[in-house]
PDB file of N, CA and C in Angstrom:
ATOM      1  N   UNK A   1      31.071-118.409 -61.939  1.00  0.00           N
ATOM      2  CA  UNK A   1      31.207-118.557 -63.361  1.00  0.00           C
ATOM      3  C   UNK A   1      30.900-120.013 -63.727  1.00  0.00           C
ATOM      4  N   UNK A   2      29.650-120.434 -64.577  1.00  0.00           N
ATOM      5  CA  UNK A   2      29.966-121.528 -65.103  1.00  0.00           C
ATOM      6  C   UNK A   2      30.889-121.830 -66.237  1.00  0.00           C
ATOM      7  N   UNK A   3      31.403-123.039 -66.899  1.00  0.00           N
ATOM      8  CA  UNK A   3      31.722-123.401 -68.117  1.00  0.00           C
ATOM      9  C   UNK A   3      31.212-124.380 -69.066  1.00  0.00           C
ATOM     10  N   UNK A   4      31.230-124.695 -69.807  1.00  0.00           N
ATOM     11  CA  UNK A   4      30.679-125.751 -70.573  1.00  0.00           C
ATOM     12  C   UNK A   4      32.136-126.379 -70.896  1.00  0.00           C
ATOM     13  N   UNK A   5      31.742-127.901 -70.811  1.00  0.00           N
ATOM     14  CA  UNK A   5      32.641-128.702 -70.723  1.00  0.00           C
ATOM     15  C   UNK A   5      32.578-129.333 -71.935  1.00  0.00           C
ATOM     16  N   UNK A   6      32.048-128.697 -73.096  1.00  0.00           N
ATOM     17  CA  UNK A   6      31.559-129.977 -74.674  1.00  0.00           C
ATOM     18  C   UNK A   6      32.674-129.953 -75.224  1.00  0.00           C
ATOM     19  N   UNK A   7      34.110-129.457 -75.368  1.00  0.00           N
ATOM     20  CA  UNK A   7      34.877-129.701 -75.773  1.00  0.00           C
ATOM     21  C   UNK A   7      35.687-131.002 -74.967  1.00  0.00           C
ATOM     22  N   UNK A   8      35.639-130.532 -73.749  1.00  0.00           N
ATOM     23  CA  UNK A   8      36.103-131.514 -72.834  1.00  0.00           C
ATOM     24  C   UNK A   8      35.589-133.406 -73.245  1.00  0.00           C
ATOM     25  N   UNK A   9      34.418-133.348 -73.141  1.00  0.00           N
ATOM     26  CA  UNK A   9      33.678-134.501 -73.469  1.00  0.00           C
ATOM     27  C   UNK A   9      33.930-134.718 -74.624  1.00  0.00           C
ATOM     28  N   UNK A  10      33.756-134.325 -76.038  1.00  0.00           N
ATOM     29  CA  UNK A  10      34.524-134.576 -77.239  1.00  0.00           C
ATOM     30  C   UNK A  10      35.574-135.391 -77.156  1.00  0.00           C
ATOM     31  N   UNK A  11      36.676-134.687 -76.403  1.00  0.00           N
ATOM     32  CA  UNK A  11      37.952-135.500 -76.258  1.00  0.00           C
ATOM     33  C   UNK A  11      38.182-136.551 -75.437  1.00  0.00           C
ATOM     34  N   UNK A  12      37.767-136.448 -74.687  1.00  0.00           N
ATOM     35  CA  UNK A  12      37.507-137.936 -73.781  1.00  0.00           C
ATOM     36  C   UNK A  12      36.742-139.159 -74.191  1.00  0.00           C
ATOM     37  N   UNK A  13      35.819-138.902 -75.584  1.00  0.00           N
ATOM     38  CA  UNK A  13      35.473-139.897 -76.362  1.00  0.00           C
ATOM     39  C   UNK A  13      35.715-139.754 -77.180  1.00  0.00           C
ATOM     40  N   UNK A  14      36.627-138.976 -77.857  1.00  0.00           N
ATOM     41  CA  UNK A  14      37.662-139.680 -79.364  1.00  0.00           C
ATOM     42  C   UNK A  14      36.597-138.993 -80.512  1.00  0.00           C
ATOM     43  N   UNK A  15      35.308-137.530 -79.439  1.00  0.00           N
ATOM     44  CA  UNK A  15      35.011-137.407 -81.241  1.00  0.00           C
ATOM     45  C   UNK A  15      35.501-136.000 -81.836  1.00  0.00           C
ATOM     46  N   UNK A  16      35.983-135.999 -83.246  1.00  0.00           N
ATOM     47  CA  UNK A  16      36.902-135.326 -83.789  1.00  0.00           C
ATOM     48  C   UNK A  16      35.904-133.984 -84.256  1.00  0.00           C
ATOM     49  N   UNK A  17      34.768-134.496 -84.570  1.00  0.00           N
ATOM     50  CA  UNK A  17      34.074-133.225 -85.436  1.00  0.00           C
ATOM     51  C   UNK A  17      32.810-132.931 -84.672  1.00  0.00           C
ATOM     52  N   UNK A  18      32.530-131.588 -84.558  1.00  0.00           N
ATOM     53  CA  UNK A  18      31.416-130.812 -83.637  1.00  0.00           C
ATOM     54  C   UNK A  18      30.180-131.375 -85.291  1.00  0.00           C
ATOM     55  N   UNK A  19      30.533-131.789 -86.282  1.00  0.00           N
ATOM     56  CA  UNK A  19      29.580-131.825 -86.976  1.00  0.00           C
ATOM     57  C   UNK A  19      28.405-133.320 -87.123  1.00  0.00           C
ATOM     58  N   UNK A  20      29.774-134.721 -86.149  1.00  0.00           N
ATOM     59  CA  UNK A  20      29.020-135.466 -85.670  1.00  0.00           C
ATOM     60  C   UNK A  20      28.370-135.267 -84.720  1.00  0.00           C
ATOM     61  N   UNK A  21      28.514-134.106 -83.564  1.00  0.00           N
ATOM     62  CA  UNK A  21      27.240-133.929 -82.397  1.00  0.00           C
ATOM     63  C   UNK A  21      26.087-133.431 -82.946  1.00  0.00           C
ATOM     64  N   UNK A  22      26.216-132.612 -84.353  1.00  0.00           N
ATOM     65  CA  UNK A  22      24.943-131.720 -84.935  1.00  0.00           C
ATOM     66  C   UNK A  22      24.718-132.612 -85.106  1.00  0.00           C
ATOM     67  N   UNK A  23      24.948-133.763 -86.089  1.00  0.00           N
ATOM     68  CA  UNK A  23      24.567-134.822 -86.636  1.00  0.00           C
ATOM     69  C   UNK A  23      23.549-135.621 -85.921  1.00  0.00           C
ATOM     70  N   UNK A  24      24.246-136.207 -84.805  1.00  0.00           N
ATOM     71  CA  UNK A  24      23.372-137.028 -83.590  1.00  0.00           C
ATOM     72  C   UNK A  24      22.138-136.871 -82.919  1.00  0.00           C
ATOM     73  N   UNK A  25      22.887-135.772 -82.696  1.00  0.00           N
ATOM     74  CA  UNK A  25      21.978-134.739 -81.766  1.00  0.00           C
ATOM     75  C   UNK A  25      20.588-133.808 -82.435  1.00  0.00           C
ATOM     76  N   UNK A  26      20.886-133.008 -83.183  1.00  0.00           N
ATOM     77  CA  UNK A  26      19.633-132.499 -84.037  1.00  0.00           C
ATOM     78  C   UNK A  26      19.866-130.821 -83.443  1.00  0.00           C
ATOM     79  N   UNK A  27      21.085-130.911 -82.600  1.00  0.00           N
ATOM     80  CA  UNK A  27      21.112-129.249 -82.269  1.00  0.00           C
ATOM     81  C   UNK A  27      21.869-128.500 -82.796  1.00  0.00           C
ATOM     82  N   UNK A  28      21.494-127.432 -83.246  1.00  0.00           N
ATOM     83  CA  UNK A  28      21.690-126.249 -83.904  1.00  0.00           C
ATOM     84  C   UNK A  28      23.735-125.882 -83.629  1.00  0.00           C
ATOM     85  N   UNK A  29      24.405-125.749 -85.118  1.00  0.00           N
ATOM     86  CA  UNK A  29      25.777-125.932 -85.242  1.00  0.00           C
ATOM     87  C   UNK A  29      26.075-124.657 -84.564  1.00  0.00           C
ATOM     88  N   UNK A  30      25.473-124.050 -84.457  1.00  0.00           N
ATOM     89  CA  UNK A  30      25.433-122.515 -84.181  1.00  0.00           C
ATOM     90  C   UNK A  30      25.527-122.493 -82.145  1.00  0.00           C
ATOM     91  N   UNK A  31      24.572-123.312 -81.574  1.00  0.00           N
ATOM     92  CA  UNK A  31      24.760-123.108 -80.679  1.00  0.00           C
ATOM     93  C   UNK A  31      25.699-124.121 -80.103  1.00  0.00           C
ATOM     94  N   UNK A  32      26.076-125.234 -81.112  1.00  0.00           N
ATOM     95  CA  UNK A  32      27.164-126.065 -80.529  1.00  0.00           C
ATOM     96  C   UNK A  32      28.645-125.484 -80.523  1.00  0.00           C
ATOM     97  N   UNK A  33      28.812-124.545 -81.677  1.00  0.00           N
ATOM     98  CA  UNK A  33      29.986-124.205 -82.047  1.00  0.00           C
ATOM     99  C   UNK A  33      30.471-123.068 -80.495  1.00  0.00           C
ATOM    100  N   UNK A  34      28.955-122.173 -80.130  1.00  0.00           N
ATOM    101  CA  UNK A  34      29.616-121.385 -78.820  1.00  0.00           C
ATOM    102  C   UNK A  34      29.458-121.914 -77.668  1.00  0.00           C
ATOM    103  N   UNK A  35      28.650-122.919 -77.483  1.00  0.00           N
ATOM    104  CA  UNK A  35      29.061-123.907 -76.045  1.00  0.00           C
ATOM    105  C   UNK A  35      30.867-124.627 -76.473  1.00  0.00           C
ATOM    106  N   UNK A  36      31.360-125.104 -77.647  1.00  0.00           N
ATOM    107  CA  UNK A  36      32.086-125.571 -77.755  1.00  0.00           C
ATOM    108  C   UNK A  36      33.446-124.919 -77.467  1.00  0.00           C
ATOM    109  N   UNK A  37      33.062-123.689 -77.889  1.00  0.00           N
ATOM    110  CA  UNK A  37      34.467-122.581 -77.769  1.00  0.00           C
ATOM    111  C   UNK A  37      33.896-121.613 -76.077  1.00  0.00           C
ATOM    112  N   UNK A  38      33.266-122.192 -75.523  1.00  0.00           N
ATOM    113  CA  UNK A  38      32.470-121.570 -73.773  1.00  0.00           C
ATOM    114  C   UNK A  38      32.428-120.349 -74.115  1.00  0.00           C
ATOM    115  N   UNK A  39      31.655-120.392 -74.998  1.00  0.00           N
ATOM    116  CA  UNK A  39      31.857-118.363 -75.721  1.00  0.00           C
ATOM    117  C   UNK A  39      29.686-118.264 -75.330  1.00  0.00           C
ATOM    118  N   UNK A  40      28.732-119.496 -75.117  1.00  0.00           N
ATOM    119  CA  UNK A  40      27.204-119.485 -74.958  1.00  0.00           C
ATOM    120  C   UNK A  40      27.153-118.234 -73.739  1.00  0.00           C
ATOM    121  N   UNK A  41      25.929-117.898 -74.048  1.00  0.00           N
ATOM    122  CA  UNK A  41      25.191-117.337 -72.885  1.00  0.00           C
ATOM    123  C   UNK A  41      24.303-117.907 -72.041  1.00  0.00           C
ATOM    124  N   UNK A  42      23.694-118.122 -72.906  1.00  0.00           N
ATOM    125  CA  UNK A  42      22.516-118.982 -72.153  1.00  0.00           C
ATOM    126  C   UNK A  42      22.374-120.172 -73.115  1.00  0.00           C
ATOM    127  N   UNK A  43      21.948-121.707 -72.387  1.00  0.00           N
ATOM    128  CA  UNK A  43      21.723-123.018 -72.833  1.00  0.00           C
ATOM    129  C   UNK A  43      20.023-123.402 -72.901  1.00  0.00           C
ATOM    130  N   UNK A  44      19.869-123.431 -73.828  1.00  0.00           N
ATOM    131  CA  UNK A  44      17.808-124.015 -73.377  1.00  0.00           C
ATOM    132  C   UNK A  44      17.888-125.557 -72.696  1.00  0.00           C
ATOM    133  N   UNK A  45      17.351-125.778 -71.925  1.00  0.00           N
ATOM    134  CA  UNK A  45      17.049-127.326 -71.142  1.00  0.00           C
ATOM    135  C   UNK A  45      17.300-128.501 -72.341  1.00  0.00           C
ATOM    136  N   UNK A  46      16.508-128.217 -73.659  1.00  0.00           N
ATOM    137  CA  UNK A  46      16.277-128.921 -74.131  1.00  0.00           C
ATOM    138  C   UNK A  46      17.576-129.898 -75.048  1.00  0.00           C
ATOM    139  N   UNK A  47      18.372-128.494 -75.475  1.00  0.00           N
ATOM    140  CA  UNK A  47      19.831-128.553 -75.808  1.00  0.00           C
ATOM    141  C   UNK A  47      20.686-129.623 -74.938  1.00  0.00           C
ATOM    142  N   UNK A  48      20.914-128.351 -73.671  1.00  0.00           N
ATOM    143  CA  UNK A  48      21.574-129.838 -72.268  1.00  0.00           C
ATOM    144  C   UNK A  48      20.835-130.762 -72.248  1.00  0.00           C
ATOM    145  N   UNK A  49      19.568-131.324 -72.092  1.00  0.00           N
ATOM    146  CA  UNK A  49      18.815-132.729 -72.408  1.00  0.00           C
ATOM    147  C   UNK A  49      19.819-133.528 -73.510  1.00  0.00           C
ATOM    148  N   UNK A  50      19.744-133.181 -74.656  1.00  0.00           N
ATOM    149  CA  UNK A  50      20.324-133.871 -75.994  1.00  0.00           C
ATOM    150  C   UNK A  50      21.224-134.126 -75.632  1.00  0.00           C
ATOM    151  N   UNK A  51      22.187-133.070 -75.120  1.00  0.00           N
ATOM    152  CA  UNK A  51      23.497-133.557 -75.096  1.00  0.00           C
ATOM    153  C   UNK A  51      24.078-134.277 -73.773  1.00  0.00           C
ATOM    154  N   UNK A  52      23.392-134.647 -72.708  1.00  0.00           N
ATOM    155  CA  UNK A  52      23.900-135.337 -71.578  1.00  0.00           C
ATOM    156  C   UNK A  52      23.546-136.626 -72.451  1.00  0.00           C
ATOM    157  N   UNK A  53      22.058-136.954 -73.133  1.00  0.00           N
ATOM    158  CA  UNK A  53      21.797-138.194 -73.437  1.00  0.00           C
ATOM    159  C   UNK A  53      22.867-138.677 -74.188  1.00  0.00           C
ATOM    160  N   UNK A  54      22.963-137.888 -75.651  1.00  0.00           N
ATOM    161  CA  UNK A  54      24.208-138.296 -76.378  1.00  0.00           C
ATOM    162  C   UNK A  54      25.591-138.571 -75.638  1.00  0.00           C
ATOM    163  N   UNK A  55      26.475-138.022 -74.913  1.00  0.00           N
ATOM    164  CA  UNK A  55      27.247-137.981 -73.862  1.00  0.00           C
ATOM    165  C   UNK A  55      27.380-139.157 -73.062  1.00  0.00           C
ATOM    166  N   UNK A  56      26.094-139.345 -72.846  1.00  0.00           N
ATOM    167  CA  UNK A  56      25.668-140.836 -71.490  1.00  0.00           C
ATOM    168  C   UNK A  56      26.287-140.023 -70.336  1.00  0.00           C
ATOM    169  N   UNK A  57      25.767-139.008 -70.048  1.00  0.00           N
ATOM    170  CA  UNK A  57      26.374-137.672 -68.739  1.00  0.00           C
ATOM    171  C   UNK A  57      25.360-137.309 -68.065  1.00  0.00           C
ATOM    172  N   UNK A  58      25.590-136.760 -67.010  1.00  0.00           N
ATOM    173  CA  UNK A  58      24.752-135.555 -66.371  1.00  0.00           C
ATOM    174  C   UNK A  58      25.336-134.365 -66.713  1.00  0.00           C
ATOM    175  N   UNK A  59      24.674-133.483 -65.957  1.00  0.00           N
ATOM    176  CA  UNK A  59      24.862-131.453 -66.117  1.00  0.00           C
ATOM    177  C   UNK A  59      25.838-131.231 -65.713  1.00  0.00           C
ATOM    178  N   UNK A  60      26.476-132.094 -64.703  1.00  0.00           N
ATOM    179  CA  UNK A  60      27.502-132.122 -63.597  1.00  0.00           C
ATOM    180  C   UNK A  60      29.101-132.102 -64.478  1.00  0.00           C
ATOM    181  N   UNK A  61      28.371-133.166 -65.417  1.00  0.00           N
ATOM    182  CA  UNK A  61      29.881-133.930 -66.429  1.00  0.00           C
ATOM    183  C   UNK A  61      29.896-132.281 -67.441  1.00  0.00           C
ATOM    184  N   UNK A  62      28.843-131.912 -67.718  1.00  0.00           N
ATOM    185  CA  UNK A  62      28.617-130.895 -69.085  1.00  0.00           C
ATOM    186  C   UNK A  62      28.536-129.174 -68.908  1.00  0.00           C
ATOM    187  N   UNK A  63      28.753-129.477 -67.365  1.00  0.00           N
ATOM    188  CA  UNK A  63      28.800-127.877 -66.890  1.00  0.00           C
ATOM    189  C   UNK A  63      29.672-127.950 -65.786  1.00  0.00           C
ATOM    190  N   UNK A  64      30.852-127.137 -65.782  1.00  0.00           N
ATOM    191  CA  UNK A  64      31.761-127.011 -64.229  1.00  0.00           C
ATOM    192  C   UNK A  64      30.949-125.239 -64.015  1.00  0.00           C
ATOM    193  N   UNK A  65      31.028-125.080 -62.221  1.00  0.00           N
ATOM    194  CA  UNK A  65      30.901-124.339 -61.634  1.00  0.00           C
ATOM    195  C   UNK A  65      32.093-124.045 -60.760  1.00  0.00           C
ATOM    196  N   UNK A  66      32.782-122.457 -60.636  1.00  0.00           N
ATOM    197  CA  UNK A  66      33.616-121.930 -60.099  1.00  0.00           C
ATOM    198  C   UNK A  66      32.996-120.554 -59.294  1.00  0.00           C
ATOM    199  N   UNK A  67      33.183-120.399 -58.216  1.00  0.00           N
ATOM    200  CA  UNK A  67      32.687-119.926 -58.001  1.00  0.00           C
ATOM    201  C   UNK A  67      33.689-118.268 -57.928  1.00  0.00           C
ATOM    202  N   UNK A  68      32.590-117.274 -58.354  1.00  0.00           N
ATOM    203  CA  UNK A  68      33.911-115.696 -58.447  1.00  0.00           C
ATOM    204  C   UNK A  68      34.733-115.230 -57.509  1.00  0.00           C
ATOM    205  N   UNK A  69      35.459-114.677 -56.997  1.00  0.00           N
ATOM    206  CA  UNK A  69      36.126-114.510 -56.162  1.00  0.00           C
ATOM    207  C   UNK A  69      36.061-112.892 -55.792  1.00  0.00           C
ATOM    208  N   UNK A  70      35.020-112.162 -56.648  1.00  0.00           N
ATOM    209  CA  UNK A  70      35.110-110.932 -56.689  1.00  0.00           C
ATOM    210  C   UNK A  70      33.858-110.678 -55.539  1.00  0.00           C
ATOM    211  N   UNK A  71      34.193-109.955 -54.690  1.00  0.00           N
ATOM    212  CA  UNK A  71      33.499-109.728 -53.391  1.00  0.00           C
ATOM    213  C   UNK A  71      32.897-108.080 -53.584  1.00  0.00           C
ATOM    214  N   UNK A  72      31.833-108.070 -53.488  1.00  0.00           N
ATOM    215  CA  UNK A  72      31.352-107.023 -53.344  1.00  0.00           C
ATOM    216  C   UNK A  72      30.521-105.922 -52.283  1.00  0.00           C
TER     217      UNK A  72
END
């Protein structure tokens, strides 16, 4: 399972509104709002690009990996 960590990062730099990342960033409120609530499906490159730069992160800081436990 991955997660998206953009709420995480928000809070660790003090920012209050998902409407300053639209702002900054130029990406769509729509896909910030379901990376924000880890509700996305899929991320385009270009999106994670914006937002590690804005961030000052890697993929590493902006995505955790767990791995399932369900064995099949």
């Amino acid at each position: 399972m991955i997660r998206c960590r953009l709420s995480t990062l928000m809070g660790e730099r003090h920012i209050l509104k998902l409407s300053d990342v639209v702002r900054e960033t130029g990406v769509n409120r729509n896909t910030l709002t379901s990376m924000y609530y880890d509700r996305a499906v899929r991320i385009e490159l270009p999106v994670a690009d914006k937002l590690c730069t804005y961030f000052n992160c890697n993929m590493h800081d902006l995505f955790e990996y767990f791995p399932d436990d369900k064995k099949e």
